[in-house]
N, C-alpha and C. Protein backbone atom coordinates (compact mmCIF):
# COMPACT_ATOMS: atom_id res chain seq x y z
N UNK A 1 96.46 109.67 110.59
CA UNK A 1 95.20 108.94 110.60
C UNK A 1 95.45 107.57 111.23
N UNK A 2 94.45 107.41 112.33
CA UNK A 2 95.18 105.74 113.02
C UNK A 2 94.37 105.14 111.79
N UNK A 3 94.74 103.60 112.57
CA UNK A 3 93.97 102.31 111.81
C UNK A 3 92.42 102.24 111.85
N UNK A 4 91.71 102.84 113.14
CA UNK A 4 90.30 102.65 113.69
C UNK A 4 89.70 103.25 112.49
N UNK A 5 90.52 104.83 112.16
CA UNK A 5 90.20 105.75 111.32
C UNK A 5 89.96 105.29 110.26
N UNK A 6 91.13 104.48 109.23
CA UNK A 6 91.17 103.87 107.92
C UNK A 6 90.14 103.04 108.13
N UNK A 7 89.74 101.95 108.83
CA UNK A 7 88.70 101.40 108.34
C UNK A 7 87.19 101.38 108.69
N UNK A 8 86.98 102.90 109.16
CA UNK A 8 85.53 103.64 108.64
C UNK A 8 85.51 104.21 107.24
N UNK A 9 86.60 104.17 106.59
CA UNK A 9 86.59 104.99 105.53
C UNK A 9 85.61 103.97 104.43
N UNK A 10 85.05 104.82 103.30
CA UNK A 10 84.35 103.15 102.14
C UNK A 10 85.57 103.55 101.28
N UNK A 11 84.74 101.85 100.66
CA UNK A 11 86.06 101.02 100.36
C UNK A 11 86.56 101.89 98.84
N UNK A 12 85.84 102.90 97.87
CA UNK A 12 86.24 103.69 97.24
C UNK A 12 87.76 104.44 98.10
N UNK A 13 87.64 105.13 98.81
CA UNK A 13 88.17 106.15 99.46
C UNK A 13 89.59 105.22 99.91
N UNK A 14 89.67 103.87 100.47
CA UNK A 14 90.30 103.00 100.94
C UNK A 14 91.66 102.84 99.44
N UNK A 15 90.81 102.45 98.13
CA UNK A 15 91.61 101.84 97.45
C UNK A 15 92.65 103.21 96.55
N UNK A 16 91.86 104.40 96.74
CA UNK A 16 92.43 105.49 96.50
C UNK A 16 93.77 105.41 97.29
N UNK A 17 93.80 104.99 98.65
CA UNK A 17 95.07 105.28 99.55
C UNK A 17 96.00 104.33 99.15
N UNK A 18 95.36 103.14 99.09
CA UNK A 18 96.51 102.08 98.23
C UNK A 18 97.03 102.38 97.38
N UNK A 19 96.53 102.94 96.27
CA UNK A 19 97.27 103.64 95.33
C UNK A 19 98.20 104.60 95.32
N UNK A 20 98.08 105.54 95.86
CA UNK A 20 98.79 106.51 96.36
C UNK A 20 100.53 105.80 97.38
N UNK A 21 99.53 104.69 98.16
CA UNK A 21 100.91 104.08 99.03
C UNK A 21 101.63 103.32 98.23
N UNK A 22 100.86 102.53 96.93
CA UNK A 22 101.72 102.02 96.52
C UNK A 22 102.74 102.90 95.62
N UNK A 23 102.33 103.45 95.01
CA UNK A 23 103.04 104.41 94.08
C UNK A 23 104.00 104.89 95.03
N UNK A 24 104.41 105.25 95.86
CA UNK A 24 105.37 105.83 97.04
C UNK A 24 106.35 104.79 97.15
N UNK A 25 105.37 103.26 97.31
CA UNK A 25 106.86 102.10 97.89
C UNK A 25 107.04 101.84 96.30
N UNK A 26 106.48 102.05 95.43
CA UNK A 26 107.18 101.64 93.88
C UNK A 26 108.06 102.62 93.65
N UNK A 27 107.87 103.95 93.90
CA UNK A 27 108.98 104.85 93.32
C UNK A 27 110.13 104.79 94.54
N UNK A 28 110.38 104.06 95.73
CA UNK A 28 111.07 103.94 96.28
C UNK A 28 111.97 102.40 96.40
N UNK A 29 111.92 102.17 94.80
CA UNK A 29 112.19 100.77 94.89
C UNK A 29 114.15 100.62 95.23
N UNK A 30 114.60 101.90 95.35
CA UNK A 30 115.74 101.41 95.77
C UNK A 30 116.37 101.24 97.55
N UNK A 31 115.11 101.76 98.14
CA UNK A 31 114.94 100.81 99.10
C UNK A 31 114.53 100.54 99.97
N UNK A 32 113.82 99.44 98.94
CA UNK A 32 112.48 98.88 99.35
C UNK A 32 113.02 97.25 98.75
N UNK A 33 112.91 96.31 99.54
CA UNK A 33 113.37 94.51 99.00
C UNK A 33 112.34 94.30 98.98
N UNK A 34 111.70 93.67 97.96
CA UNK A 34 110.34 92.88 98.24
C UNK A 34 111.02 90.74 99.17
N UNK A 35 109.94 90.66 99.65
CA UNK A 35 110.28 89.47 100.27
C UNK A 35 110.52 88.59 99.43
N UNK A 36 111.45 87.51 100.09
CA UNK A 36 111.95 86.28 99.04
C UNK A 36 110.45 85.21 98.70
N UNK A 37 109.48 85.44 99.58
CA UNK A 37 108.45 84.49 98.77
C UNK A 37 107.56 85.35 97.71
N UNK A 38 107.96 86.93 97.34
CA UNK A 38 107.55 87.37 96.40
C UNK A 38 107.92 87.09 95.43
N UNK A 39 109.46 86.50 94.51
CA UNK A 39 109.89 85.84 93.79
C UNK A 39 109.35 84.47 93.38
N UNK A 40 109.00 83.73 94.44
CA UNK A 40 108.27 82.19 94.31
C UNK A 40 107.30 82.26 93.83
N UNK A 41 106.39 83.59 94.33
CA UNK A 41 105.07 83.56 93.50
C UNK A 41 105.20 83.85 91.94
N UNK A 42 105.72 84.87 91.64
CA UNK A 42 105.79 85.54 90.48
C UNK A 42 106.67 84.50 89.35
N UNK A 43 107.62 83.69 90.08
CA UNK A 43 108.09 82.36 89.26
C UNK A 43 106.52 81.64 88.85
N UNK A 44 106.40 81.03 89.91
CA UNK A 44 104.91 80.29 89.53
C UNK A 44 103.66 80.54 88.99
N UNK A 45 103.76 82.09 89.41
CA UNK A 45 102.59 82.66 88.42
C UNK A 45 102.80 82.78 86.37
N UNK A 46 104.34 82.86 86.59
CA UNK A 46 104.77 82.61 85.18
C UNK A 46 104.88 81.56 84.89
N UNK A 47 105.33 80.67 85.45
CA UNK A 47 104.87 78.96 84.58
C UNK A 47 103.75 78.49 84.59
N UNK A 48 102.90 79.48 85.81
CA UNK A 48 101.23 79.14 85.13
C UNK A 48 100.77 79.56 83.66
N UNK A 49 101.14 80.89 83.45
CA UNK A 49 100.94 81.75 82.33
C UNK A 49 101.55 81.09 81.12
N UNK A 50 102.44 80.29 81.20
CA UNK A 50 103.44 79.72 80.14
C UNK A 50 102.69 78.65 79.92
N UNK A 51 101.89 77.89 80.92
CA UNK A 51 101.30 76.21 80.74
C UNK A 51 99.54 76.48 80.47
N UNK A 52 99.43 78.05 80.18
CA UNK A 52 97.96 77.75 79.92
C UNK A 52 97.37 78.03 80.70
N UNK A 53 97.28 77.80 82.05
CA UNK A 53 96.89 77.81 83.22
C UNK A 53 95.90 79.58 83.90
N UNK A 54 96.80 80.53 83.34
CA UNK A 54 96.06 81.35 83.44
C UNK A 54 95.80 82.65 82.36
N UNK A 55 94.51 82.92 82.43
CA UNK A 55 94.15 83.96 81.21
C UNK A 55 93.93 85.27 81.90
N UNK A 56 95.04 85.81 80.88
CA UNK A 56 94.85 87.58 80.93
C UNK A 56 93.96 88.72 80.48
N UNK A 57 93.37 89.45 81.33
CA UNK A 57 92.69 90.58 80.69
C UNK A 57 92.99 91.88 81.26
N UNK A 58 92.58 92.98 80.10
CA UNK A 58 93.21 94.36 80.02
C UNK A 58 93.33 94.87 81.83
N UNK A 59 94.12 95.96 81.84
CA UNK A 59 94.06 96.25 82.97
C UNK A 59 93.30 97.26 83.70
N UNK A 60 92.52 98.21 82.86
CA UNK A 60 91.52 98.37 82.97
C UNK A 60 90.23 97.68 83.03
N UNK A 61 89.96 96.79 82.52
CA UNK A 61 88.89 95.91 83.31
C UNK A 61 89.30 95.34 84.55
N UNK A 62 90.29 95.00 84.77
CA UNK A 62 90.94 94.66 85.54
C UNK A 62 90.26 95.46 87.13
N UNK A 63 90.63 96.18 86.97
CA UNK A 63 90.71 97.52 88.24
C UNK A 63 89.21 97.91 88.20
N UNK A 64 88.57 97.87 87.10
CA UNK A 64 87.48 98.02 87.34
C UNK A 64 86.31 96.75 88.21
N UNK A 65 86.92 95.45 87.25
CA UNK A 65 86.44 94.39 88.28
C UNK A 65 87.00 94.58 90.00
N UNK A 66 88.00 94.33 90.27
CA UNK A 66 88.66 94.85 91.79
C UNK A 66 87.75 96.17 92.37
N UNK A 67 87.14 96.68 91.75
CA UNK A 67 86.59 98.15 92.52
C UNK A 67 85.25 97.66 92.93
N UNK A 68 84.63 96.85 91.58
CA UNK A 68 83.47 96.79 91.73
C UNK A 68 83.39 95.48 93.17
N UNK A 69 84.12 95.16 93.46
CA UNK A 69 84.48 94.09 94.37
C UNK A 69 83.95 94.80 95.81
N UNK A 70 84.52 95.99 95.96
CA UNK A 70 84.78 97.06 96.92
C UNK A 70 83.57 97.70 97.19
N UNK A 71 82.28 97.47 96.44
CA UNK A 71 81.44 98.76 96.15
C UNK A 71 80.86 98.48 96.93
């Protein structure tokens, strides 16, 4: 499927493939490096989380907010 292809698709059908791709580069995490400014974030996103800074909700709402984003 080229690129032109993927993005006629709606955005349901779209986030289905992300999923699927991601699950592929997650179960291939031995090798697969995530980039060194992926560490910087995930540091900082945890001393946000530690200082208050940011509030968590389930991850199912979660995905459901993100979809409804898409609709």
């Amino acid at each position: 499927m080229s690129i032109a292809e993927l993005r006629k698709l709606p955005a349901e059908e779209k986030l289905k493939i992300l999923e699927v791709l991601w699950g592929d580069l997650a179960g291939d995490g031995d090798t697969f490096e995530s980039p060194a400014w992926h560490e910087t974030e995930l540091r900082k996103t945890e001393a946000d989380f530690q200082a208050g800074k940011i509030e968590t909700i389930d991850w199912e709402d979660a995905k459901k907010q993100l979809r409804s984003q898409f609709e």
